[in-house]
C-alpha atoms as a PDB file:
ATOM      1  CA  UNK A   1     150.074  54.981 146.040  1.00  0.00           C
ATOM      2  CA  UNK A   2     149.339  51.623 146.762  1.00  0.00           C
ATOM      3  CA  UNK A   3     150.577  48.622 144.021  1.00  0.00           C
ATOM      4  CA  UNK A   4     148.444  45.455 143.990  1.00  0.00           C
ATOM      5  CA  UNK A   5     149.777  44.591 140.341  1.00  0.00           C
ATOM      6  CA  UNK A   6     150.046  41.166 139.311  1.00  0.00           C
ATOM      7  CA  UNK A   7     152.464  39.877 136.479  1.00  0.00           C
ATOM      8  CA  UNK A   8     149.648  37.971 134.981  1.00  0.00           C
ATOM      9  CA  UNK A   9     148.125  41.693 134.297  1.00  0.00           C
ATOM     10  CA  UNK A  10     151.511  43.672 133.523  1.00  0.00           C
ATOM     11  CA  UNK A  11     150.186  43.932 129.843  1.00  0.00           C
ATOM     12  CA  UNK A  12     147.363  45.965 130.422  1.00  0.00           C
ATOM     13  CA  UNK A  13     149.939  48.152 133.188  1.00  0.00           C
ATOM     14  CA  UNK A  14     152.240  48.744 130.496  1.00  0.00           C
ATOM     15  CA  UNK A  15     150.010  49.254 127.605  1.00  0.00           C
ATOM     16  CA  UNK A  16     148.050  52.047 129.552  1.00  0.00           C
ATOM     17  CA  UNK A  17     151.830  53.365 131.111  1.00  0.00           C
ATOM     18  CA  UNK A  18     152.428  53.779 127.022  1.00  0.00           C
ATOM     19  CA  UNK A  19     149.522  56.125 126.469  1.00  0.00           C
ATOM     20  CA  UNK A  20     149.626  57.866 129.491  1.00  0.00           C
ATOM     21  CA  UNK A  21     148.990  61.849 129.303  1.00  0.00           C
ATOM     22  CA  UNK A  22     147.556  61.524 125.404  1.00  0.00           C
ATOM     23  CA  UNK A  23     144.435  59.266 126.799  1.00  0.00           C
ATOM     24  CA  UNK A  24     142.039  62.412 127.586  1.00  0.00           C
ATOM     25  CA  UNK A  25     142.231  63.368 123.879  1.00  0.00           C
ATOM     26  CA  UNK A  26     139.879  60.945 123.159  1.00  0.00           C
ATOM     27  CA  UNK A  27     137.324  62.249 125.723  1.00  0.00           C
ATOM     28  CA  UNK A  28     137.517  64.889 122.921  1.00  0.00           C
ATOM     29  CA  UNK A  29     136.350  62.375 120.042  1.00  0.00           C
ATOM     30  CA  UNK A  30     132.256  62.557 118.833  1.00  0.00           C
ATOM     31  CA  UNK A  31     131.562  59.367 120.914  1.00  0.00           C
ATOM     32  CA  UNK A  32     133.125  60.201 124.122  1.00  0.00           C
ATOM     33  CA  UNK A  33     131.737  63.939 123.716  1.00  0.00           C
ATOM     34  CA  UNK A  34     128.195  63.146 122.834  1.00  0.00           C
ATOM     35  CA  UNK A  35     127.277  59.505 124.014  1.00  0.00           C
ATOM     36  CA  UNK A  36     130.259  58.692 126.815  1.00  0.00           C
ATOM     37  CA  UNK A  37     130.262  61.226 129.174  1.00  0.00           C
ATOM     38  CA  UNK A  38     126.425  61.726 128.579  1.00  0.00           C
ATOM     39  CA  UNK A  39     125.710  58.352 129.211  1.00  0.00           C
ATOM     40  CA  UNK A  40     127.826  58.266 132.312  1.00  0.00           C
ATOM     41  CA  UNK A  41     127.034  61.068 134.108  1.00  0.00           C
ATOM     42  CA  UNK A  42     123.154  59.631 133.709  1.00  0.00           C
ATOM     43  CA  UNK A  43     124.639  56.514 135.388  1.00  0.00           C
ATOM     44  CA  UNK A  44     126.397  58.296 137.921  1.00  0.00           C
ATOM     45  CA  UNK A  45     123.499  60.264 139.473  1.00  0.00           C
ATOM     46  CA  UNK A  46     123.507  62.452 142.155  1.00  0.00           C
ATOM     47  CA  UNK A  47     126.288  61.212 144.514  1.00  0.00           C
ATOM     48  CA  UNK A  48     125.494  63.623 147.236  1.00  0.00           C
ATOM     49  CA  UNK A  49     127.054  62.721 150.578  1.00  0.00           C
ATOM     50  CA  UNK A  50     127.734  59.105 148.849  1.00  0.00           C
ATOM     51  CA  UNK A  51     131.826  56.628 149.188  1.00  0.00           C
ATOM     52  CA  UNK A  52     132.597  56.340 145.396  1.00  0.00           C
ATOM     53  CA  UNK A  53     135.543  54.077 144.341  1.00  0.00           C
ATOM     54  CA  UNK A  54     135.925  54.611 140.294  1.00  0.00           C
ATOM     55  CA  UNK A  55     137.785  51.394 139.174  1.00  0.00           C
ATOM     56  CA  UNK A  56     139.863  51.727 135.895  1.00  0.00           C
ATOM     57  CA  UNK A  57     139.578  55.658 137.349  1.00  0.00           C
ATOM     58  CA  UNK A  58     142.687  56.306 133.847  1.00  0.00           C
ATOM     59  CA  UNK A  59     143.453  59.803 134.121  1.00  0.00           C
ATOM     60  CA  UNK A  60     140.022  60.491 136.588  1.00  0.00           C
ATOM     61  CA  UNK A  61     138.042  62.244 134.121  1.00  0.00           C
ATOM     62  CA  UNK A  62     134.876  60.381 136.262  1.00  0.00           C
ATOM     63  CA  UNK A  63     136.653  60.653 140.102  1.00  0.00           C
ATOM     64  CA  UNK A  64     136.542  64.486 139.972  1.00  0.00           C
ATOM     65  CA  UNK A  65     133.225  64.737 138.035  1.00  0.00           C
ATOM     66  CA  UNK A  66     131.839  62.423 140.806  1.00  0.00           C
ATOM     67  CA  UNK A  67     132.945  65.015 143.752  1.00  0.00           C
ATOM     68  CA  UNK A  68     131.671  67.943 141.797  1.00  0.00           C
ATOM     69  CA  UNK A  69     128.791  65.802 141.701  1.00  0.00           C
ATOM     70  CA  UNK A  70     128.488  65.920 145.257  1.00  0.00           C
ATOM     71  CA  UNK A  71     130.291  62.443 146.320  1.00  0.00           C
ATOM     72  CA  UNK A  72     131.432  62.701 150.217  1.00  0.00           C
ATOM     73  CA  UNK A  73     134.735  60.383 149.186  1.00  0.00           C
ATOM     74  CA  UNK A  74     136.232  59.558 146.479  1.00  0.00           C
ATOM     75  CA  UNK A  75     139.229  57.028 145.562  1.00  0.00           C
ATOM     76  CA  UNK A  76     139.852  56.317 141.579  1.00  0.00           C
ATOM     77  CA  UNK A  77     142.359  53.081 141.303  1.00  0.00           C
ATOM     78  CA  UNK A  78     144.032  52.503 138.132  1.00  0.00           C
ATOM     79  CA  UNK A  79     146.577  49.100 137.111  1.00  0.00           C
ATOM     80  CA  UNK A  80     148.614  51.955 135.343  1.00  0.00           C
ATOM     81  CA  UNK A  81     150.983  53.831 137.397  1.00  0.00           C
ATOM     82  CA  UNK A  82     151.411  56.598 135.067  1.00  0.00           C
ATOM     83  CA  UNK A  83     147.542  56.953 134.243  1.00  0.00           C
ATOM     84  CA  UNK A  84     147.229  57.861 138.293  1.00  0.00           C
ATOM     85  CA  UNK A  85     151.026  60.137 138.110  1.00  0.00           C
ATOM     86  CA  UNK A  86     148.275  62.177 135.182  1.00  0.00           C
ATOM     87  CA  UNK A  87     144.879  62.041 137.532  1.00  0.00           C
ATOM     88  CA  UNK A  88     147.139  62.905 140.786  1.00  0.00           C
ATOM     89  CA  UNK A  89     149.006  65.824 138.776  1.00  0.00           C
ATOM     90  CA  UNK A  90     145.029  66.887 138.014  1.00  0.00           C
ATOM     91  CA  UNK A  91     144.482  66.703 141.813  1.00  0.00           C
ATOM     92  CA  UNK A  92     147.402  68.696 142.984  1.00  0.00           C
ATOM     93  CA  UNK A  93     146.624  71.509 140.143  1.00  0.00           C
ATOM     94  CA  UNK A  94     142.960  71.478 141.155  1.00  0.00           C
ATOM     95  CA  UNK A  95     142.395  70.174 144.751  1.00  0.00           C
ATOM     96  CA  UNK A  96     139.150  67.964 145.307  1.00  0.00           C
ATOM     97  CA  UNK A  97     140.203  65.614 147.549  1.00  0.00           C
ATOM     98  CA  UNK A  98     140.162  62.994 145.970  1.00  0.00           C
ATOM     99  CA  UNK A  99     142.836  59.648 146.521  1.00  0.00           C
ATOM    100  CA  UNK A 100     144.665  57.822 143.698  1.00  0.00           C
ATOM    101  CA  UNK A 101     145.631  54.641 143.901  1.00  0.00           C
ATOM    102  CA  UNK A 102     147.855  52.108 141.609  1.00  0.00           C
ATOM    103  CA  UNK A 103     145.788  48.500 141.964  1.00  0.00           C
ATOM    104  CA  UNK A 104     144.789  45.585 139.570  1.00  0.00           C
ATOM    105  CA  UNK A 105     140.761  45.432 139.725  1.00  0.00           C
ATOM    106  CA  UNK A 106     141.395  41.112 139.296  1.00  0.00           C
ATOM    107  CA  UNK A 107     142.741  41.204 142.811  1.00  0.00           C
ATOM    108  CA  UNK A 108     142.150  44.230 145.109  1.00  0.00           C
ATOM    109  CA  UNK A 109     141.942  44.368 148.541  1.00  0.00           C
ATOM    110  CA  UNK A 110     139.636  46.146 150.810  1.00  0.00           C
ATOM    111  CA  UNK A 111     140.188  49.726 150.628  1.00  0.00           C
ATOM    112  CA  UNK A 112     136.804  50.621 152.467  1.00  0.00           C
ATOM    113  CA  UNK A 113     133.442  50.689 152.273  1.00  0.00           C
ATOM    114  CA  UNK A 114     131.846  52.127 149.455  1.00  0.00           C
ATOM    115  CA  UNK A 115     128.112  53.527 148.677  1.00  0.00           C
ATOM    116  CA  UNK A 116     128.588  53.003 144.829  1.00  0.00           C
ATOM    117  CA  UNK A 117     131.552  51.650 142.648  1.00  0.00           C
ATOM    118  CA  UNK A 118     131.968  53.120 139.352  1.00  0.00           C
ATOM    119  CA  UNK A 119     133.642  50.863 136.446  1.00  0.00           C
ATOM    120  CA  UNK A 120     133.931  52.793 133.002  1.00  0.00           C
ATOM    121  CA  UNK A 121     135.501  50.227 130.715  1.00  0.00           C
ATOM    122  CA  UNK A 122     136.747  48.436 133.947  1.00  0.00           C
ATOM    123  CA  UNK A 123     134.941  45.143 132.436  1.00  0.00           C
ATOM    124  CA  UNK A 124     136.742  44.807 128.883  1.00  0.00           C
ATOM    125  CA  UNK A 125     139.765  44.127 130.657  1.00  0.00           C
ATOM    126  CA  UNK A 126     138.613  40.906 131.723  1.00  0.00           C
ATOM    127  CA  UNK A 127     140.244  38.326 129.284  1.00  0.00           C
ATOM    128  CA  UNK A 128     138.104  35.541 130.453  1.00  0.00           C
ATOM    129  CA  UNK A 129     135.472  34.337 133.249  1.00  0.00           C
ATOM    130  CA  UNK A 130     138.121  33.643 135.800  1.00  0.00           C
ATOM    131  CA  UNK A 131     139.277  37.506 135.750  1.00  0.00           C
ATOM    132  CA  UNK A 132     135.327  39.014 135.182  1.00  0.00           C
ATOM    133  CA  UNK A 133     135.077  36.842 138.714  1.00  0.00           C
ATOM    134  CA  UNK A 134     138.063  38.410 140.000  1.00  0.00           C
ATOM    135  CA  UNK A 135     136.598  41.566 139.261  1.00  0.00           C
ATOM    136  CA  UNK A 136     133.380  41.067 140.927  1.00  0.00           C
ATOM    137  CA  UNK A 137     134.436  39.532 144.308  1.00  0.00           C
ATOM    138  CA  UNK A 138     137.060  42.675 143.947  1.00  0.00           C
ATOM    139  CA  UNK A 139     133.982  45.083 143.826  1.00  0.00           C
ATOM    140  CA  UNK A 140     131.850  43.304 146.071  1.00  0.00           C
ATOM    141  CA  UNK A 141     134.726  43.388 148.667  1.00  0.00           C
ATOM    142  CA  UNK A 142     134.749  47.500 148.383  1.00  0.00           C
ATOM    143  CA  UNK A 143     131.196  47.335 148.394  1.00  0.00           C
ATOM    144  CA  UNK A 144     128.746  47.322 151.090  1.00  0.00           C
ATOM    145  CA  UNK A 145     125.173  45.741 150.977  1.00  0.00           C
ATOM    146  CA  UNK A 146     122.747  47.474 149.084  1.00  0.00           C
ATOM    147  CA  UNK A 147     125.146  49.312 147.131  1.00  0.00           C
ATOM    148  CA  UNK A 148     125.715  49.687 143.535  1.00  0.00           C
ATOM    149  CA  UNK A 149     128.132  48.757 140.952  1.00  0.00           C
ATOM    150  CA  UNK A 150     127.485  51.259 137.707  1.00  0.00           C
ATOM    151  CA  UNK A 151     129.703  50.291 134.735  1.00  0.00           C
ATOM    152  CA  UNK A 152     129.811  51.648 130.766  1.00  0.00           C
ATOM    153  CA  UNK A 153     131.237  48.662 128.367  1.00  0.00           C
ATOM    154  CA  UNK A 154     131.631  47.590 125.164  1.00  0.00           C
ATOM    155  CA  UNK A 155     128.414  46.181 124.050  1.00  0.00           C
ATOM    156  CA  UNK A 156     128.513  42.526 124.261  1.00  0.00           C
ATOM    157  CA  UNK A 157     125.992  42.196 120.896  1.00  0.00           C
ATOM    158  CA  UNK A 158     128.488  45.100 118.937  1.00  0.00           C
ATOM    159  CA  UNK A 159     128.961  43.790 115.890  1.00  0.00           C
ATOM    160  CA  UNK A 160     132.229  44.183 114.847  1.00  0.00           C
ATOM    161  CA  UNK A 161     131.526  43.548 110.568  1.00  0.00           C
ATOM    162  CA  UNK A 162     128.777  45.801 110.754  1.00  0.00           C
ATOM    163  CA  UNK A 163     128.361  49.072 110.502  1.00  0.00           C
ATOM    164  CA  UNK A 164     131.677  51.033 111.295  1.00  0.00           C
ATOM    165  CA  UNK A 165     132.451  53.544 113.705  1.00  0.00           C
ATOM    166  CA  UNK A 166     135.733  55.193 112.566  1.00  0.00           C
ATOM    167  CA  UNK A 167     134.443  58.592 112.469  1.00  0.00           C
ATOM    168  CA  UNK A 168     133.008  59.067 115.119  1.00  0.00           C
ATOM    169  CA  UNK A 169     136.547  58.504 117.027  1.00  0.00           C
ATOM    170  CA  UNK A 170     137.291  54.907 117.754  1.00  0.00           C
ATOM    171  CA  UNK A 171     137.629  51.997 115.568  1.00  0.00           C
ATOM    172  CA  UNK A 172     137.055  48.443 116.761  1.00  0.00           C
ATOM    173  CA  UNK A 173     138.365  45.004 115.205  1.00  0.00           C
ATOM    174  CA  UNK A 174     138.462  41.373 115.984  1.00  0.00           C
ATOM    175  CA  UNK A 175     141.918  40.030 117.108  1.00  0.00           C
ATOM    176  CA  UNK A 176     140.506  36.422 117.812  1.00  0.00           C
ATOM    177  CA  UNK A 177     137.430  34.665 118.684  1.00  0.00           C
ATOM    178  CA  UNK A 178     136.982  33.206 121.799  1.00  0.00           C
ATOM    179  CA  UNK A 179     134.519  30.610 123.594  1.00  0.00           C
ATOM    180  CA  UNK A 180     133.209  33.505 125.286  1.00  0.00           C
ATOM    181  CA  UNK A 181     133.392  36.589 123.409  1.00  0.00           C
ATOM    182  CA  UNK A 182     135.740  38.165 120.919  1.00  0.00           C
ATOM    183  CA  UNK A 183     139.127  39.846 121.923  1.00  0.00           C
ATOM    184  CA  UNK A 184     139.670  43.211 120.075  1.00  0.00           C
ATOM    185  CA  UNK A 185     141.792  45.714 119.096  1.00  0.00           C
ATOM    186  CA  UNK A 186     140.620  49.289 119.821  1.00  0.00           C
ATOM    187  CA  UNK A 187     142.366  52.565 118.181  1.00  0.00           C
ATOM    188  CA  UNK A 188     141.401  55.820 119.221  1.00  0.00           C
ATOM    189  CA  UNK A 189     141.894  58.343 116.538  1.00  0.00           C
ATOM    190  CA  UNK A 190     142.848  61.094 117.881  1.00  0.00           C
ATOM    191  CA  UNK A 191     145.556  63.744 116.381  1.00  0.00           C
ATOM    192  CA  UNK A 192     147.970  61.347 117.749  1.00  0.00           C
ATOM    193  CA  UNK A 193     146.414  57.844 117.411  1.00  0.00           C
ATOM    194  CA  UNK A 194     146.635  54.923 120.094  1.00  0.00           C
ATOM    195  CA  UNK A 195     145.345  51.690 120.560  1.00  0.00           C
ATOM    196  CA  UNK A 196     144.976  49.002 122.872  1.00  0.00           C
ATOM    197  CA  UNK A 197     143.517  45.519 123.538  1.00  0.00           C
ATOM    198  CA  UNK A 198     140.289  44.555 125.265  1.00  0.00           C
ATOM    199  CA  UNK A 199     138.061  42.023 125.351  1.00  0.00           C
ATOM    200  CA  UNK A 200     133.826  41.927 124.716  1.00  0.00           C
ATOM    201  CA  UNK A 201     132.235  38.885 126.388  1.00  0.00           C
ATOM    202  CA  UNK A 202     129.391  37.214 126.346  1.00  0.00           C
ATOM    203  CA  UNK A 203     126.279  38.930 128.154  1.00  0.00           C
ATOM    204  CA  UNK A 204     126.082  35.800 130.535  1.00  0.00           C
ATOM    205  CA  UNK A 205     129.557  35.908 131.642  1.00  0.00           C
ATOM    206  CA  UNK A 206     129.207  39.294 133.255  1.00  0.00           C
ATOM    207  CA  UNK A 207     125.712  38.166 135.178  1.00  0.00           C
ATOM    208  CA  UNK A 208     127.641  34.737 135.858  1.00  0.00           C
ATOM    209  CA  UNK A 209     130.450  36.415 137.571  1.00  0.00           C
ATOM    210  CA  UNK A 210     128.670  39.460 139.534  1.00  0.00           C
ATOM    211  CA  UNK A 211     125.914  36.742 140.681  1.00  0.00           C
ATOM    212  CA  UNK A 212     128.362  34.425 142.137  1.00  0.00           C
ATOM    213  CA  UNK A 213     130.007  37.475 144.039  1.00  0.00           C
ATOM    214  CA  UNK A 214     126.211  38.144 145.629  1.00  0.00           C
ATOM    215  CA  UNK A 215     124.940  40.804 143.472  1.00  0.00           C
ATOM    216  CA  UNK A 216     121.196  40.945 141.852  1.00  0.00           C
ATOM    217  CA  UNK A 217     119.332  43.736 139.796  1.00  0.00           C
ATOM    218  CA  UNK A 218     121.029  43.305 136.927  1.00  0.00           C
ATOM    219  CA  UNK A 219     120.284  45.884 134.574  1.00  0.00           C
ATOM    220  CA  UNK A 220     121.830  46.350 130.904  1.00  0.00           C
ATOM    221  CA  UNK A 221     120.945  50.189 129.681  1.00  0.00           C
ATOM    222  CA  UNK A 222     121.405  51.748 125.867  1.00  0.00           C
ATOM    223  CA  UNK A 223     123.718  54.234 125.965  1.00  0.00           C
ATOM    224  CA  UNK A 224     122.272  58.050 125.164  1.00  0.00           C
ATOM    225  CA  UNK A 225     123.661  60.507 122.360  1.00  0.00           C
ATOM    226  CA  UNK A 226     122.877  63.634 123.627  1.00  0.00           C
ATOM    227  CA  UNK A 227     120.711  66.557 122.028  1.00  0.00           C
ATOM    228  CA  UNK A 228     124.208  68.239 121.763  1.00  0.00           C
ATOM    229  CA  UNK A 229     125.834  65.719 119.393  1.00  0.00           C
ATOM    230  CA  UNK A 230     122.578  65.617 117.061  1.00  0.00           C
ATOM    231  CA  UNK A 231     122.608  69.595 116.670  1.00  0.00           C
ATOM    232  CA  UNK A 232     126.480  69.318 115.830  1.00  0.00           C
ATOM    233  CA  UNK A 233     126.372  66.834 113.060  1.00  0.00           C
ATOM    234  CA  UNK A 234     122.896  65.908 112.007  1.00  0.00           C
ATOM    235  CA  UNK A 235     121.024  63.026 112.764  1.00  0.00           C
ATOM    236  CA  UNK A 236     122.101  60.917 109.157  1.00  0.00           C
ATOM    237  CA  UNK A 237     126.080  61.330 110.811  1.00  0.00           C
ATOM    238  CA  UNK A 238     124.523  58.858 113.571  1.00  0.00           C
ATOM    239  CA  UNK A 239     123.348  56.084 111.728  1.00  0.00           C
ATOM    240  CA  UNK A 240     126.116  53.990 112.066  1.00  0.00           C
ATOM    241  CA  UNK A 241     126.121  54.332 115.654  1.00  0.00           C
ATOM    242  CA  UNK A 242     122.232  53.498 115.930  1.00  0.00           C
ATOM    243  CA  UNK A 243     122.457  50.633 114.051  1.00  0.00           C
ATOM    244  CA  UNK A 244     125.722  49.423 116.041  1.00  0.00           C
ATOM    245  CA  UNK A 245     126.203  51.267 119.118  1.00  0.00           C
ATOM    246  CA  UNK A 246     129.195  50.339 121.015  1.00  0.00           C
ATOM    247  CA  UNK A 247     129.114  50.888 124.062  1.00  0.00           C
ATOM    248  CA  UNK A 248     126.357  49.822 127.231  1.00  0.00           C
ATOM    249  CA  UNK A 249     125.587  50.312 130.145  1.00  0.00           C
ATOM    250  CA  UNK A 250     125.535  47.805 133.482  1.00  0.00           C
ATOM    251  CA  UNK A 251     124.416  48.173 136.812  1.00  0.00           C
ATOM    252  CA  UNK A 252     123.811  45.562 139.805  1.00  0.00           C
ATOM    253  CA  UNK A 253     123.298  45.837 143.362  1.00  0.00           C
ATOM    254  CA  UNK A 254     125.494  43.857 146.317  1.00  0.00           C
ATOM    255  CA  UNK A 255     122.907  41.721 147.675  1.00  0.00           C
ATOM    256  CA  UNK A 256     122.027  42.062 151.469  1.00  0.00           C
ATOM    257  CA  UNK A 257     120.833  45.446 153.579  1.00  0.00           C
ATOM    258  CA  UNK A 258     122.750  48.000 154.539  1.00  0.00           C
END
């Protein structure tokens, strides 16, 4: 394992190190069942013979579905040493070949070059513009030109005294305003409830920071609730979710050619 942690960004280690094993209960929850992983695995593609690095990989729910989906290589970092103990314990029970890696996304070194980097709630975990441009030279360091950085966020319009979201899994409220976005308090209610902090920017800081890293084709994408989760439950369960959906997608290429 390799440990690029810095102290400014021990809070999110050691709030992540807290949850640890209990986190892939809430891939269980009606929005990580039926718009999440869904929504992802349409972002993700097929990754045939493609260099993946999942950022924010947590226990590498997305690493191993990316080499099932055909990925060549695969490394999953994660700021939370215990998150990768869980994905690595995954990888020694069901061998992929995939690495793990303990690394802080603000300030990561080279560790290749990579066809696509994946970022699933990598981005919320930027406090401010400073550390969403840390994260984007960080990406476009791992990334080589013409390749793609695929993300799933928080939803930089969600609006958090509107409609709510409780039951379908997560619950999100305002902690504090900020000059450019809101910071929030996330709980995941799962048979064992845990929360977290993350932040929800402005649109313009995420296009501000991945353009002055070199990256173009900017592209924000709704997320998708699947055919699955409106047999389950019934399209009226969903209206709180299509008039406030939480989560988006975002996508931009490195600039340059391959």
């Amino acid at each position: 394992m390799h440990d690029a942690l810095s102290s400014h960004h021990r809070p999110q280690q050691e709030q992540y190190d807290r949850i640890g094993g209990t986190y892939d209960a809430a891939k269980r929850l009606p929005l990580a069942r039926f718009v999440e992983r869904p929504s992802v695995l349409r972002l993700m593609g097929d990754m045939t013979g493609l260099r993946v690095l999942d950022l924010a990989c947590g226990s590498g729910v997305y690493s191993r579905a990316a080499r099932r989906l055909g990925a060549q290589r695969v490394v999953g970092v994660d700021i939370s040493a215990e998150m990768v103990k869980v994905a690595a314990e995954q990888e020694e029970a069901d061998r992929l070949g995939i690495e793990y890696r303990v690394g802080d996304a603000t300030d990561l070194p080279s560790l290749g070059v990579f066809d696509v980097v994946l970022g699933i709630y990598l981005l919320n975990y930027a406090s401010s513009p400073e550390a969403m441009s840390g994260m984007a030279h960080a990406v476009a360091r791992n990334l080589r030109p013409g390749g793609e950085f695929r993300s799933l966020n928080a939803r930089p319009g969600l609006d958090l005294d509107g409609p709510g979201l409780a039951k379908y899994g997560f619950s999100f409220e305002r902690v504090q305003v900020l000059p450019y976005g809101n910071e929030v308090h996330v709980t995941a209610n799962t048979s064992k409830p845990f929360d977290f902090r993350a932040h929800i920017l402005h649109e313009s800081v995420y296009e501000d920071a991945f353009s002055g890293a070199g990256f173009e084709k900017f592209t924000w994408r709704p997320t998708e609730l699947s055919f699955e989760g409106l047999l389950e439950f019934g399209p009226p369960y969903w209206a709180n979710y299509f008039a406030n959906p939480p989560w988006i997608c975002f996508s931009c290429v490195r600039s340059g050619r391959p």
